[in-house]
PDB file of N, CA and C in Angstrom:
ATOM      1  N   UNK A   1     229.667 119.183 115.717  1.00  0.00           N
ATOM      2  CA  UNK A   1     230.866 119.397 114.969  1.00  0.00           C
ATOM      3  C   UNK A   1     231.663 120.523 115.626  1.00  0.00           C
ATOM      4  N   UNK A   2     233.014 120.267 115.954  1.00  0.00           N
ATOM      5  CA  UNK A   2     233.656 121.249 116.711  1.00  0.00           C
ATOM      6  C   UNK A   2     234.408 122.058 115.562  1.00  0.00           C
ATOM      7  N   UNK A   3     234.553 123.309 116.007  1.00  0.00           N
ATOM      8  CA  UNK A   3     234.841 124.420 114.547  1.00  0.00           C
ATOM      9  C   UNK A   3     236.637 125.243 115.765  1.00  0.00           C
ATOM     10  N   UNK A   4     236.757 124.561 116.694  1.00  0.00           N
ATOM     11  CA  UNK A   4     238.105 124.307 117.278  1.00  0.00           C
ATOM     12  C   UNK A   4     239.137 124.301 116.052  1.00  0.00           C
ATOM     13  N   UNK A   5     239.983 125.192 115.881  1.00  0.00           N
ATOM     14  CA  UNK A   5     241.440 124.402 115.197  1.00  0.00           C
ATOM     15  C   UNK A   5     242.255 123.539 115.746  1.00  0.00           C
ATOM     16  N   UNK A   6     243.034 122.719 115.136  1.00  0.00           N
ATOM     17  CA  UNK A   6     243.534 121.640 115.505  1.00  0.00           C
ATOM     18  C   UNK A   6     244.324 122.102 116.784  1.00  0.00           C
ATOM     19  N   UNK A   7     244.934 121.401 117.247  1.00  0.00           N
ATOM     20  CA  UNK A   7     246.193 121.720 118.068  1.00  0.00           C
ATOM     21  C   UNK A   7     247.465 121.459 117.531  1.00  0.00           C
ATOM     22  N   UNK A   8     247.869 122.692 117.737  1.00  0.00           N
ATOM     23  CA  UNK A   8     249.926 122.745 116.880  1.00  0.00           C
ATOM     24  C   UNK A   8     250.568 122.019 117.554  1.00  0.00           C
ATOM     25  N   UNK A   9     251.522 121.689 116.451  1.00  0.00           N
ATOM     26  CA  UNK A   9     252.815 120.499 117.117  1.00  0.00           C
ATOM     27  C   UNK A   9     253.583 120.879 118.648  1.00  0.00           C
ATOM     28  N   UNK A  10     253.634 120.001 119.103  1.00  0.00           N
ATOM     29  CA  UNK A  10     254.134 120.153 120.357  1.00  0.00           C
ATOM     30  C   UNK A  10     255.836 120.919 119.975  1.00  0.00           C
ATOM     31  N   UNK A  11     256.404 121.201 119.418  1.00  0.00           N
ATOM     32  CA  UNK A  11     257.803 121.997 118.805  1.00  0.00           C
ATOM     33  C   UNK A  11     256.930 123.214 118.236  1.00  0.00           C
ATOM     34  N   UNK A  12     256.492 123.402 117.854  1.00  0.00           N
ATOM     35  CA  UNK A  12     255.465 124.711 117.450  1.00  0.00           C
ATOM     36  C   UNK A  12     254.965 125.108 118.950  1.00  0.00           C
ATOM     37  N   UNK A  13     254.512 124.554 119.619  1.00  0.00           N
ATOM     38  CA  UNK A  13     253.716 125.363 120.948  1.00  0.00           C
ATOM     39  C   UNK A  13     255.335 125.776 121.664  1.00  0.00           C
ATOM     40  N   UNK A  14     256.204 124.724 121.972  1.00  0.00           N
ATOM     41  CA  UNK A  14     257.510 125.115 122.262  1.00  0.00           C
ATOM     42  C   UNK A  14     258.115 126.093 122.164  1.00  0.00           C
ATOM     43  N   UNK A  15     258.288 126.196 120.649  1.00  0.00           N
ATOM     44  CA  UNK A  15     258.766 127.632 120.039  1.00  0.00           C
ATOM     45  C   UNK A  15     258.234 128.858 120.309  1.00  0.00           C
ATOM     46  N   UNK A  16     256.746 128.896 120.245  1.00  0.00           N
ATOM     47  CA  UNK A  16     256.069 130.269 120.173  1.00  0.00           C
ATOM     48  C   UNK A  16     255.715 130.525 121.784  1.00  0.00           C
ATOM     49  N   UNK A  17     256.011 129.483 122.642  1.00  0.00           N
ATOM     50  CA  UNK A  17     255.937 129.551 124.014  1.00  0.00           C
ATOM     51  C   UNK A  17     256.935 130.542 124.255  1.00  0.00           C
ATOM     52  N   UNK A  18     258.490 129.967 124.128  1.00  0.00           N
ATOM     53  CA  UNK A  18     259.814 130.856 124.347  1.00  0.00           C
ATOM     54  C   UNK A  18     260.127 131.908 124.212  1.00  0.00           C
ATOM     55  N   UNK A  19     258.685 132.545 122.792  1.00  0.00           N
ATOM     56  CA  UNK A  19     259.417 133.839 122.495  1.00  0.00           C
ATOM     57  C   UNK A  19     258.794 135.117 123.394  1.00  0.00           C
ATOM     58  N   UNK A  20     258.123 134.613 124.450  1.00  0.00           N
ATOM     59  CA  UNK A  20     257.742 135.210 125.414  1.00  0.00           C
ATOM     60  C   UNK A  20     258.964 135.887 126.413  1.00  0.00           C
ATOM     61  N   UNK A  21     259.944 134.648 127.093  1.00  0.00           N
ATOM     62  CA  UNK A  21     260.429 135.136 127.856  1.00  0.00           C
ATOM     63  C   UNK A  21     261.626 135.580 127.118  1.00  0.00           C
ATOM     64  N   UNK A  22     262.070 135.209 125.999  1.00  0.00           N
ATOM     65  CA  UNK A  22     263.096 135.545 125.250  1.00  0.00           C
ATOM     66  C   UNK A  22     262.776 136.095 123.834  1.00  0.00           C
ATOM     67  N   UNK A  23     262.453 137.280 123.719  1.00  0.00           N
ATOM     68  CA  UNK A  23     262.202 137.931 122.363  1.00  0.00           C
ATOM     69  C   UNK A  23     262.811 138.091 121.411  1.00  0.00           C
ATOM     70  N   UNK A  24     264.395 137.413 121.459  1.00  0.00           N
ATOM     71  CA  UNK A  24     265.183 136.942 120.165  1.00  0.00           C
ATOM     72  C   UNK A  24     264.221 136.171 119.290  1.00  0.00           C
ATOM     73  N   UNK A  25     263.371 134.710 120.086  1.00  0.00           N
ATOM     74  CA  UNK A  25     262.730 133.612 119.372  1.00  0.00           C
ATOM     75  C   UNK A  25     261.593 134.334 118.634  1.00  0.00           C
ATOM     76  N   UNK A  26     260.752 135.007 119.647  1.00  0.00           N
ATOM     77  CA  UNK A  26     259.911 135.687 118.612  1.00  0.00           C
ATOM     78  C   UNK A  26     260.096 136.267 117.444  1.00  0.00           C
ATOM     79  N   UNK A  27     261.313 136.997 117.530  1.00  0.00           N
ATOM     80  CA  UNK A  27     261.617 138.188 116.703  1.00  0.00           C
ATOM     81  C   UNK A  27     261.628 136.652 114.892  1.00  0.00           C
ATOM     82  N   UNK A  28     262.861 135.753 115.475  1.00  0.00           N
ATOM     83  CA  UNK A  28     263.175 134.775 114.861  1.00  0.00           C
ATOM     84  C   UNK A  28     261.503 134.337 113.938  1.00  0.00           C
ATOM     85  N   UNK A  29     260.714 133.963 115.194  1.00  0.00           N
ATOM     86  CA  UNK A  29     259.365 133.188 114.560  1.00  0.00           C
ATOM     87  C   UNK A  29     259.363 133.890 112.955  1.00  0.00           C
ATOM     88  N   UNK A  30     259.194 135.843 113.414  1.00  0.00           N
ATOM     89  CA  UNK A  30     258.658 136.174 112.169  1.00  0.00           C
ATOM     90  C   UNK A  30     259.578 136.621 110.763  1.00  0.00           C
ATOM     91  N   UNK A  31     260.886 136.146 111.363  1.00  0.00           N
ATOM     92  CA  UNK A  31     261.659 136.183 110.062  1.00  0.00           C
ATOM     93  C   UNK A  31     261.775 135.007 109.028  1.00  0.00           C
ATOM     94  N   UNK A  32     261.290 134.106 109.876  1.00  0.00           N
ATOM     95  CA  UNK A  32     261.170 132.522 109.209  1.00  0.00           C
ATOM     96  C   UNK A  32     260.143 132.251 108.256  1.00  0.00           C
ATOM     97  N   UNK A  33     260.013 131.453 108.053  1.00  0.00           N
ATOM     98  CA  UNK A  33     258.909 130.978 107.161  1.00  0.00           C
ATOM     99  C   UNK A  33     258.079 130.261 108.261  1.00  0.00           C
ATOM    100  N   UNK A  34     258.040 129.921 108.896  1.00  0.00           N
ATOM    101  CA  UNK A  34     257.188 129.394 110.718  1.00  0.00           C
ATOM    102  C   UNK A  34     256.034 130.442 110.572  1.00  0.00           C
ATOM    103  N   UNK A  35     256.118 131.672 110.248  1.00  0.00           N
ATOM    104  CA  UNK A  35     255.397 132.462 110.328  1.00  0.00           C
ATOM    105  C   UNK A  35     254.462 132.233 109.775  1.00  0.00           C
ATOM    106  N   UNK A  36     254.212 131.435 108.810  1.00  0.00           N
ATOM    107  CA  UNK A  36     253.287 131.558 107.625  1.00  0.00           C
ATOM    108  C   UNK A  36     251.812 130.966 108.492  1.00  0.00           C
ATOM    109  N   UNK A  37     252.203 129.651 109.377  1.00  0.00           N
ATOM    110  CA  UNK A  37     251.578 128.469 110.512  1.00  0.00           C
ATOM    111  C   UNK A  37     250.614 130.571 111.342  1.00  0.00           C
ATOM    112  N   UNK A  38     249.625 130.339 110.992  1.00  0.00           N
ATOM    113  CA  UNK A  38     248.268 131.618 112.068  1.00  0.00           C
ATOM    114  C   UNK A  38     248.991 131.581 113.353  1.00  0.00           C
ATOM    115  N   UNK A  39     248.925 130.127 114.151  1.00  0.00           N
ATOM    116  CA  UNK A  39     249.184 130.608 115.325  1.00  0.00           C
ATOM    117  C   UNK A  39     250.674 131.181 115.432  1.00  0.00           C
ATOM    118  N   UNK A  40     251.569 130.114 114.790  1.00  0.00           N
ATOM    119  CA  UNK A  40     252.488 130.609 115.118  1.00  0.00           C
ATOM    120  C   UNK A  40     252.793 132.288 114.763  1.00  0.00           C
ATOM    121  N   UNK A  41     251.870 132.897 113.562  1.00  0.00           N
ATOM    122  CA  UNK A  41     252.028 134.613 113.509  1.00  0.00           C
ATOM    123  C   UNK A  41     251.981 134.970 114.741  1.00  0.00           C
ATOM    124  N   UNK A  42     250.500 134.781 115.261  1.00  0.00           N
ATOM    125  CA  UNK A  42     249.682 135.438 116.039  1.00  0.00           C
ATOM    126  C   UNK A  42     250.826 135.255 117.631  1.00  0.00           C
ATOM    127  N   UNK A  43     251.395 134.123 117.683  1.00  0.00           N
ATOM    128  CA  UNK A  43     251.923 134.336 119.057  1.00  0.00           C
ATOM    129  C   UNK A  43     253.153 134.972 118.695  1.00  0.00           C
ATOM    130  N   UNK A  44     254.006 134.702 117.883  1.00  0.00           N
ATOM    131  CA  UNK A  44     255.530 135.263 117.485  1.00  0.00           C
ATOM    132  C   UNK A  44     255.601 136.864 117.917  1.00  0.00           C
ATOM    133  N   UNK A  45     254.200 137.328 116.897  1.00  0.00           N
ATOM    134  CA  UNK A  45     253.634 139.288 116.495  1.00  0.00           C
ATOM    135  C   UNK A  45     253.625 139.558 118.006  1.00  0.00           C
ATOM    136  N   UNK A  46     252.510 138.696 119.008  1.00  0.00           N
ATOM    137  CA  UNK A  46     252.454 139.013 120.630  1.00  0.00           C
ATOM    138  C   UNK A  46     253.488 139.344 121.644  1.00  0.00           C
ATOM    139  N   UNK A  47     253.838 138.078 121.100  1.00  0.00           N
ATOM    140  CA  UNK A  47     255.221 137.507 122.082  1.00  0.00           C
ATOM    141  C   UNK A  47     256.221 139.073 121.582  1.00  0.00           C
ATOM    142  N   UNK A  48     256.467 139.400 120.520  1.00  0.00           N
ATOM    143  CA  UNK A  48     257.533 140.525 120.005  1.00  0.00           C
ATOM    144  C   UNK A  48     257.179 141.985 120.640  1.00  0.00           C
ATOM    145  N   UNK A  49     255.887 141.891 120.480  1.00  0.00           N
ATOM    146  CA  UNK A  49     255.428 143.476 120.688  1.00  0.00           C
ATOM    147  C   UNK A  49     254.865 143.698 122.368  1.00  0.00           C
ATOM    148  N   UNK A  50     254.892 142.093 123.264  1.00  0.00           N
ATOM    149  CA  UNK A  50     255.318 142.174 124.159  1.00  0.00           C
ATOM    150  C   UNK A  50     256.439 142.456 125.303  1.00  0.00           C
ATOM    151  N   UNK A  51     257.213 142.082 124.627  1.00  0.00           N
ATOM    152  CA  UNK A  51     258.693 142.611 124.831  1.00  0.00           C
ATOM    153  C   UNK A  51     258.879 143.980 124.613  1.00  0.00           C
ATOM    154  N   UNK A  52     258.153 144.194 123.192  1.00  0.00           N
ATOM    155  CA  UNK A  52     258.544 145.770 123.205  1.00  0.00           C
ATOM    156  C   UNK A  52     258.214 146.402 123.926  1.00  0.00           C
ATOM    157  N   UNK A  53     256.685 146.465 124.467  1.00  0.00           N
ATOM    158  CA  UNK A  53     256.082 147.108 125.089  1.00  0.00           C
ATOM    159  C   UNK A  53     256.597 147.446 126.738  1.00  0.00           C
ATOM    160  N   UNK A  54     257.063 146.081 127.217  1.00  0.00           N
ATOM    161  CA  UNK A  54     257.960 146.048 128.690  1.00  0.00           C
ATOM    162  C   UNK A  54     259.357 147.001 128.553  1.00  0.00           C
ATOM    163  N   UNK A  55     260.078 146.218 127.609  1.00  0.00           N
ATOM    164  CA  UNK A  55     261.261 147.800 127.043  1.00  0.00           C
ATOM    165  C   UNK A  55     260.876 149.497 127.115  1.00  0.00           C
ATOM    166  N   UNK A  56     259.463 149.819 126.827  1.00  0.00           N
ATOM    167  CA  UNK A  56     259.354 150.969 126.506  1.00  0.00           C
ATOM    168  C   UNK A  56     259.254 151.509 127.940  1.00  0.00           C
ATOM    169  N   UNK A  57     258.304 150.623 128.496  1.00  0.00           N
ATOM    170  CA  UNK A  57     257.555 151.089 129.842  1.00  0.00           C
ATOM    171  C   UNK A  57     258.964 150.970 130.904  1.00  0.00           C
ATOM    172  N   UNK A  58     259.714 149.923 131.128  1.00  0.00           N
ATOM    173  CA  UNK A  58     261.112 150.277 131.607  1.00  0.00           C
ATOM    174  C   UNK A  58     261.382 151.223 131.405  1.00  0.00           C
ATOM    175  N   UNK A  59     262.151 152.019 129.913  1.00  0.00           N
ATOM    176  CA  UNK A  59     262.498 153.187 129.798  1.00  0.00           C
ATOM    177  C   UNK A  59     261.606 154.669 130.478  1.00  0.00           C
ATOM    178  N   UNK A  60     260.590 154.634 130.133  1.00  0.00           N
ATOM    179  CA  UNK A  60     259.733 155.523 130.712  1.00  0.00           C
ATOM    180  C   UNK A  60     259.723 155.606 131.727  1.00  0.00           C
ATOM    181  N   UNK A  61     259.950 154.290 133.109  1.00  0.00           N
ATOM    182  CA  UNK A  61     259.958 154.556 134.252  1.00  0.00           C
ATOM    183  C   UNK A  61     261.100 155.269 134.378  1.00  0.00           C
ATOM    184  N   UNK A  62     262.067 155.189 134.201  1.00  0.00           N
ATOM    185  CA  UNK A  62     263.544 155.659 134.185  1.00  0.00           C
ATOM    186  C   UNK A  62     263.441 156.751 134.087  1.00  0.00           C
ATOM    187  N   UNK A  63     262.906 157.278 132.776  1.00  0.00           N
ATOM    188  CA  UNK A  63     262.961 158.870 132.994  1.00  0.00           C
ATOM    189  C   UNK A  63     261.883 159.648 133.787  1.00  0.00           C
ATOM    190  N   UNK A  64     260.803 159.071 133.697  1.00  0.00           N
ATOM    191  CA  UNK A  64     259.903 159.886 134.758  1.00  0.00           C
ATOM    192  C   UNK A  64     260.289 159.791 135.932  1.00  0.00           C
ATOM    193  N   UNK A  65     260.714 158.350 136.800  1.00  0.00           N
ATOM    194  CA  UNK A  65     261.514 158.602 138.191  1.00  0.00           C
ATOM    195  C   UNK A  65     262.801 159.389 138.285  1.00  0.00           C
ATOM    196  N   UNK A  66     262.929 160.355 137.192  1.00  0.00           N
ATOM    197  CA  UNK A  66     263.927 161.243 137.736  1.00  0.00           C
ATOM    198  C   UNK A  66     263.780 162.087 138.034  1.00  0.00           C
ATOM    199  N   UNK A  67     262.565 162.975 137.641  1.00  0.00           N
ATOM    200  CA  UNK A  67     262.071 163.744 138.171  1.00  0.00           C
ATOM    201  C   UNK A  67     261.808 163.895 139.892  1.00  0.00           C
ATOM    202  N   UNK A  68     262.020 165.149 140.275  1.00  0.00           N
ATOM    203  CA  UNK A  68     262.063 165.251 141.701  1.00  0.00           C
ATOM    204  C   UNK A  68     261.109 165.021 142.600  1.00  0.00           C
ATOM    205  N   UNK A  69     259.868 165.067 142.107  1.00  0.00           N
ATOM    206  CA  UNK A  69     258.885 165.095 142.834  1.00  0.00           C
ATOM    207  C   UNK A  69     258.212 163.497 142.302  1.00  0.00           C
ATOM    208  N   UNK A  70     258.834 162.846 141.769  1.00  0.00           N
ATOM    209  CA  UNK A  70     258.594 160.968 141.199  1.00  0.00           C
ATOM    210  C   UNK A  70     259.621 160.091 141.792  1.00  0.00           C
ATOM    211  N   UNK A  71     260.867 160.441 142.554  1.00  0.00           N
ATOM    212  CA  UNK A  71     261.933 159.876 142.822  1.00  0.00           C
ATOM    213  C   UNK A  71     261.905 158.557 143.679  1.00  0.00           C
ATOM    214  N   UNK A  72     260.774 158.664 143.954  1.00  0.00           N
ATOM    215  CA  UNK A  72     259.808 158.118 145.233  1.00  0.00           C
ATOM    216  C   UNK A  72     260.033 156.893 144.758  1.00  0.00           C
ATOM    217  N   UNK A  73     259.385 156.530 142.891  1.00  0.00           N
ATOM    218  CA  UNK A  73     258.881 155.751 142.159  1.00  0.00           C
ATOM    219  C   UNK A  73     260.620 154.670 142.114  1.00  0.00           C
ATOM    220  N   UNK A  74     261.315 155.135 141.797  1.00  0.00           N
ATOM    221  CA  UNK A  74     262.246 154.331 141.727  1.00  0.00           C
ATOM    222  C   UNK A  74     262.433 152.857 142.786  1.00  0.00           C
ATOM    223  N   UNK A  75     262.219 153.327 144.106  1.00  0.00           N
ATOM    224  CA  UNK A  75     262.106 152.366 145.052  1.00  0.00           C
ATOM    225  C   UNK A  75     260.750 151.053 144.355  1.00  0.00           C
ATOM    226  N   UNK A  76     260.297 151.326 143.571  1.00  0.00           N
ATOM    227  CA  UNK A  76     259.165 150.943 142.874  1.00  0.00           C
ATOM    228  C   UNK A  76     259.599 149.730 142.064  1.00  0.00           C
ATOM    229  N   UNK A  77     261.166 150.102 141.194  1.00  0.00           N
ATOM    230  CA  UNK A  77     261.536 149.773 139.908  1.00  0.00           C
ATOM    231  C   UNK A  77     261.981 148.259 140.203  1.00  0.00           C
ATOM    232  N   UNK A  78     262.718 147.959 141.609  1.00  0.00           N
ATOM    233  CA  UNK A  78     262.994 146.187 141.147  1.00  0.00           C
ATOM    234  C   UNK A  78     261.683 145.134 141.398  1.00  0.00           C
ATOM    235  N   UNK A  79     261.027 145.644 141.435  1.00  0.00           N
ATOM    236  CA  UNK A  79     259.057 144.815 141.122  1.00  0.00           C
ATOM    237  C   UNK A  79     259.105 144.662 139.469  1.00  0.00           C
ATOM    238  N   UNK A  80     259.465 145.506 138.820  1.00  0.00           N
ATOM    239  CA  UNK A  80     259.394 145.688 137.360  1.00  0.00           C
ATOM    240  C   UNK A  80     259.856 144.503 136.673  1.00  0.00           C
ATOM    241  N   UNK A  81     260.837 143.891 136.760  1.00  0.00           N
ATOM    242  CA  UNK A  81     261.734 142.330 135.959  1.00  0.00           C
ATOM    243  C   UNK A  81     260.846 141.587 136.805  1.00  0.00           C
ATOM    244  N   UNK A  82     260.794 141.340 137.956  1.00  0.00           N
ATOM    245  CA  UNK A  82     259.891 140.376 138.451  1.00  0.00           C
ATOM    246  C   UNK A  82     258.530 140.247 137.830  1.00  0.00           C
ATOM    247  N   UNK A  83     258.425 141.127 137.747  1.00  0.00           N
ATOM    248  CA  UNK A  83     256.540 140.814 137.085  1.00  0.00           C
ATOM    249  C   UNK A  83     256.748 140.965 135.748  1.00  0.00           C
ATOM    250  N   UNK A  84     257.539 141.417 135.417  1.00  0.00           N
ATOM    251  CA  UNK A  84     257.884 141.018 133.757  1.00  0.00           C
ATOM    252  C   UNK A  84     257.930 139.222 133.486  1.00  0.00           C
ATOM    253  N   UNK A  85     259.072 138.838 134.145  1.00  0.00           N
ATOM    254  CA  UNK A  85     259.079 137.752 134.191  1.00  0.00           C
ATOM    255  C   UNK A  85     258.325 136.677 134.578  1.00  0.00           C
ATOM    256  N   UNK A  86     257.387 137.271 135.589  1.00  0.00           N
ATOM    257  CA  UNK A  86     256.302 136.112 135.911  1.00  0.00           C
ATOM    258  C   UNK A  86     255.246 136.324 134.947  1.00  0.00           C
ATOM    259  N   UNK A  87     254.337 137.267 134.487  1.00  0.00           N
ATOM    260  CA  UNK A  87     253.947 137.343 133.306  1.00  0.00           C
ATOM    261  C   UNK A  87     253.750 136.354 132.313  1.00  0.00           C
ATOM    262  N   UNK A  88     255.503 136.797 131.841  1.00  0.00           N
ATOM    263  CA  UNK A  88     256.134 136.050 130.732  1.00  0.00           C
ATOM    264  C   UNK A  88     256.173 134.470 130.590  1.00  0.00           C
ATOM    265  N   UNK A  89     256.477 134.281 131.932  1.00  0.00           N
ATOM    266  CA  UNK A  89     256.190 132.583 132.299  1.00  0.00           C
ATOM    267  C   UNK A  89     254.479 131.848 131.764  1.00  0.00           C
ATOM    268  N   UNK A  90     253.626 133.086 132.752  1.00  0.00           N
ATOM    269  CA  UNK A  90     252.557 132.753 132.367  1.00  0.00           C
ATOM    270  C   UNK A  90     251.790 132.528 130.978  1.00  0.00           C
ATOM    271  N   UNK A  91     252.549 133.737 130.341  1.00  0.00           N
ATOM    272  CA  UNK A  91     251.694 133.606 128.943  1.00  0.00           C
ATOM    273  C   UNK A  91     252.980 132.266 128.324  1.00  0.00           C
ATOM    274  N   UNK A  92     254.005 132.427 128.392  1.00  0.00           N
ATOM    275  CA  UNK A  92     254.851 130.991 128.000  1.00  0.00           C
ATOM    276  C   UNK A  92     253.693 129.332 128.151  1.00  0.00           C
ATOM    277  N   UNK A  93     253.174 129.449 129.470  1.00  0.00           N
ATOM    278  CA  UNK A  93     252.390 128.293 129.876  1.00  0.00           C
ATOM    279  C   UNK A  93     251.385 128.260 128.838  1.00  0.00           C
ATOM    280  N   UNK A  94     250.136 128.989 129.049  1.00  0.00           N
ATOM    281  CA  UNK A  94     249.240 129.356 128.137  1.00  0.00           C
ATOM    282  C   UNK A  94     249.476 129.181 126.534  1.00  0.00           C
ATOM    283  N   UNK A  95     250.748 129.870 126.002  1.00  0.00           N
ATOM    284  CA  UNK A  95     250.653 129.353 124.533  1.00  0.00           C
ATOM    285  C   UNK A  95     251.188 128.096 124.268  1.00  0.00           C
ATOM    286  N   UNK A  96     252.137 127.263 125.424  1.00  0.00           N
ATOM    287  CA  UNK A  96     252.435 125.820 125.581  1.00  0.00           C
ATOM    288  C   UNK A  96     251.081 124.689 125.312  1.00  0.00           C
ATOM    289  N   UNK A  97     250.048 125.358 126.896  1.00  0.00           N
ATOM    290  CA  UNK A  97     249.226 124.851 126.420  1.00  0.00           C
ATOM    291  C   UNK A  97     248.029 124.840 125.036  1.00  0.00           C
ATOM    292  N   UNK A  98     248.392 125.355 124.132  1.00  0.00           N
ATOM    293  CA  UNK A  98     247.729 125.480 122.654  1.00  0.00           C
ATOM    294  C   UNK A  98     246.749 126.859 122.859  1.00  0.00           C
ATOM    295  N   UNK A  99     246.532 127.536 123.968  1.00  0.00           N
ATOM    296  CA  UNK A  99     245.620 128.631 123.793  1.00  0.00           C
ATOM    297  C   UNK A  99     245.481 129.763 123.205  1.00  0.00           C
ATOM    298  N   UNK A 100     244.941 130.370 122.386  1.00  0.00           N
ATOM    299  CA  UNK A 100     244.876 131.707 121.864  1.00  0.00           C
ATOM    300  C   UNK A 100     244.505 132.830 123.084  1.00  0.00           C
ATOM    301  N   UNK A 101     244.971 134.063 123.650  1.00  0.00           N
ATOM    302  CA  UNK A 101     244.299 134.953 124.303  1.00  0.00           C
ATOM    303  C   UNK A 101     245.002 135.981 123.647  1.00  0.00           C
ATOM    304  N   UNK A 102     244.617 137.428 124.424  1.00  0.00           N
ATOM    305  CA  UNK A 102     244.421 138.450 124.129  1.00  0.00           C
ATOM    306  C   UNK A 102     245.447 139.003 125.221  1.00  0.00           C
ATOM    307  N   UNK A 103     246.095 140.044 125.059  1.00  0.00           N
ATOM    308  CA  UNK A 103     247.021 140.493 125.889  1.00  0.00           C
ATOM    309  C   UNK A 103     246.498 142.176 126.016  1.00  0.00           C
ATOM    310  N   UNK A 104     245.862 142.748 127.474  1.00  0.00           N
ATOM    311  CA  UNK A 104     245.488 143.871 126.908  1.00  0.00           C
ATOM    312  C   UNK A 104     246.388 144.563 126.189  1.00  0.00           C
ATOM    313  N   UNK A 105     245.961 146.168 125.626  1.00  0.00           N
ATOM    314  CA  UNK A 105     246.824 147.019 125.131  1.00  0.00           C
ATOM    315  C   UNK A 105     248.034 146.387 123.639  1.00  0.00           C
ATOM    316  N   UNK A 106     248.421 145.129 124.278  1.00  0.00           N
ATOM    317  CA  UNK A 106     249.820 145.220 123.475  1.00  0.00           C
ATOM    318  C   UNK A 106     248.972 144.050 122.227  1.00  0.00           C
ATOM    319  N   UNK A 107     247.468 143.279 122.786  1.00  0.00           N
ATOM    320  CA  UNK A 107     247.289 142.489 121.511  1.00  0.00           C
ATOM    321  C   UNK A 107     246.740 143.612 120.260  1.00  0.00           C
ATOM    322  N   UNK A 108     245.917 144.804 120.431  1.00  0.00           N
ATOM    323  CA  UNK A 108     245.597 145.553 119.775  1.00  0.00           C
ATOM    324  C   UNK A 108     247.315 145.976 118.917  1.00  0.00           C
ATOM    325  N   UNK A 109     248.193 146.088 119.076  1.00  0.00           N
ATOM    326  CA  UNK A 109     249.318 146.703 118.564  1.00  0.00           C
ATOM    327  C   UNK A 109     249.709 145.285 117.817  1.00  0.00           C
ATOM    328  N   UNK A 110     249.800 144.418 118.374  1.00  0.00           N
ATOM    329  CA  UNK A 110     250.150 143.415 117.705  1.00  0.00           C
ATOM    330  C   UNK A 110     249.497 143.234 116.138  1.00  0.00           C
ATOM    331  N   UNK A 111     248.270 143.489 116.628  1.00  0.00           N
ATOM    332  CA  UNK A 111     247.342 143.003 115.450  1.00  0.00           C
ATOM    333  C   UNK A 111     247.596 143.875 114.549  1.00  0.00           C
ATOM    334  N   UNK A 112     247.322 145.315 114.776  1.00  0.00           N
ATOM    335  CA  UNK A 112     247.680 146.273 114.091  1.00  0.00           C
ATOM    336  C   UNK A 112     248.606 146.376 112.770  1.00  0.00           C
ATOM    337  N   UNK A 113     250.266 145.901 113.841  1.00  0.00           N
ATOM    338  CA  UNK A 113     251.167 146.172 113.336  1.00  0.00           C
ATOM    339  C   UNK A 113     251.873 145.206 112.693  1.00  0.00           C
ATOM    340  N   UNK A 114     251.677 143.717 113.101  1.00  0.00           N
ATOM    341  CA  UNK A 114     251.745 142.736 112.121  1.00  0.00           C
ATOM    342  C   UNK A 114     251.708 142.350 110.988  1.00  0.00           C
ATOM    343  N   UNK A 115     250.943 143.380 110.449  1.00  0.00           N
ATOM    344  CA  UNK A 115     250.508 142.954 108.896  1.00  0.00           C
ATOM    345  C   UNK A 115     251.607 143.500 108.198  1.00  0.00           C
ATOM    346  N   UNK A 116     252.390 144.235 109.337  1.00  0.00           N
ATOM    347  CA  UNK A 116     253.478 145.302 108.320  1.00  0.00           C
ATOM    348  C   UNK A 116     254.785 144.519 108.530  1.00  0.00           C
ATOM    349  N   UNK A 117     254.971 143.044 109.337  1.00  0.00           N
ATOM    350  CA  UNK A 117     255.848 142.239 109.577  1.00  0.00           C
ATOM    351  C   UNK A 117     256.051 141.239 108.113  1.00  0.00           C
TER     352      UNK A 117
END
């Protein structure tokens, strides 16, 4: 007996795929009633606090490469959207294909802070 949950509608994997590379959809997932659907929480909460987390760490590079003796780091900074974006693709694929994972760092925040969504 397989103890597997089903697999979500192919417009459900769609949706909670997108809000990866575009964190409007996520944000959307959890204002909806969509939210109520586990996975769709669980990827919407990810997908959101993934984004946040790339926003923050952008900003932070910004101000720490201004510093004089970090300036170095800036030459660093257009790698940053690129691997944001490939990432983003990836985990897009992954929740397309119906999978649950774990995102370091940002699934702990997710989980966390979700309940307060």
């Amino acid at each position: 007996m397989s103890t597997e949950s089903p697999l979500p509608s192919q417009s459900d994997r769609l949706l909670a795929a997108l809000g990866y590379p575009i964190c409007l959809v996520a944000f959307l997932i959890l204002l909806t009633d969509v939210k109520k659907d586990p996975y769709m929480r669980h990827h919407g909460s990810l997908a959101l606090f993934w984004s946040i987390g790339w926003l923050g760490l952008h900003f932070a590079w910004l101000v720490v490469a201004r510093l004089p003796f970090l300036l170095w780091t800036l030459k660093l900074y257009p790698l940053l959207w690129p691997a944001w974006l490939g990432l983003s693709i990836y985990y897009a694929v992954q929740t397309y294909d119906g999978k649950t994972f774990s995102i370091p760092i940002v699934s702990d925040w997710a989980q966390k802070y979700s309940r307060l969504l």
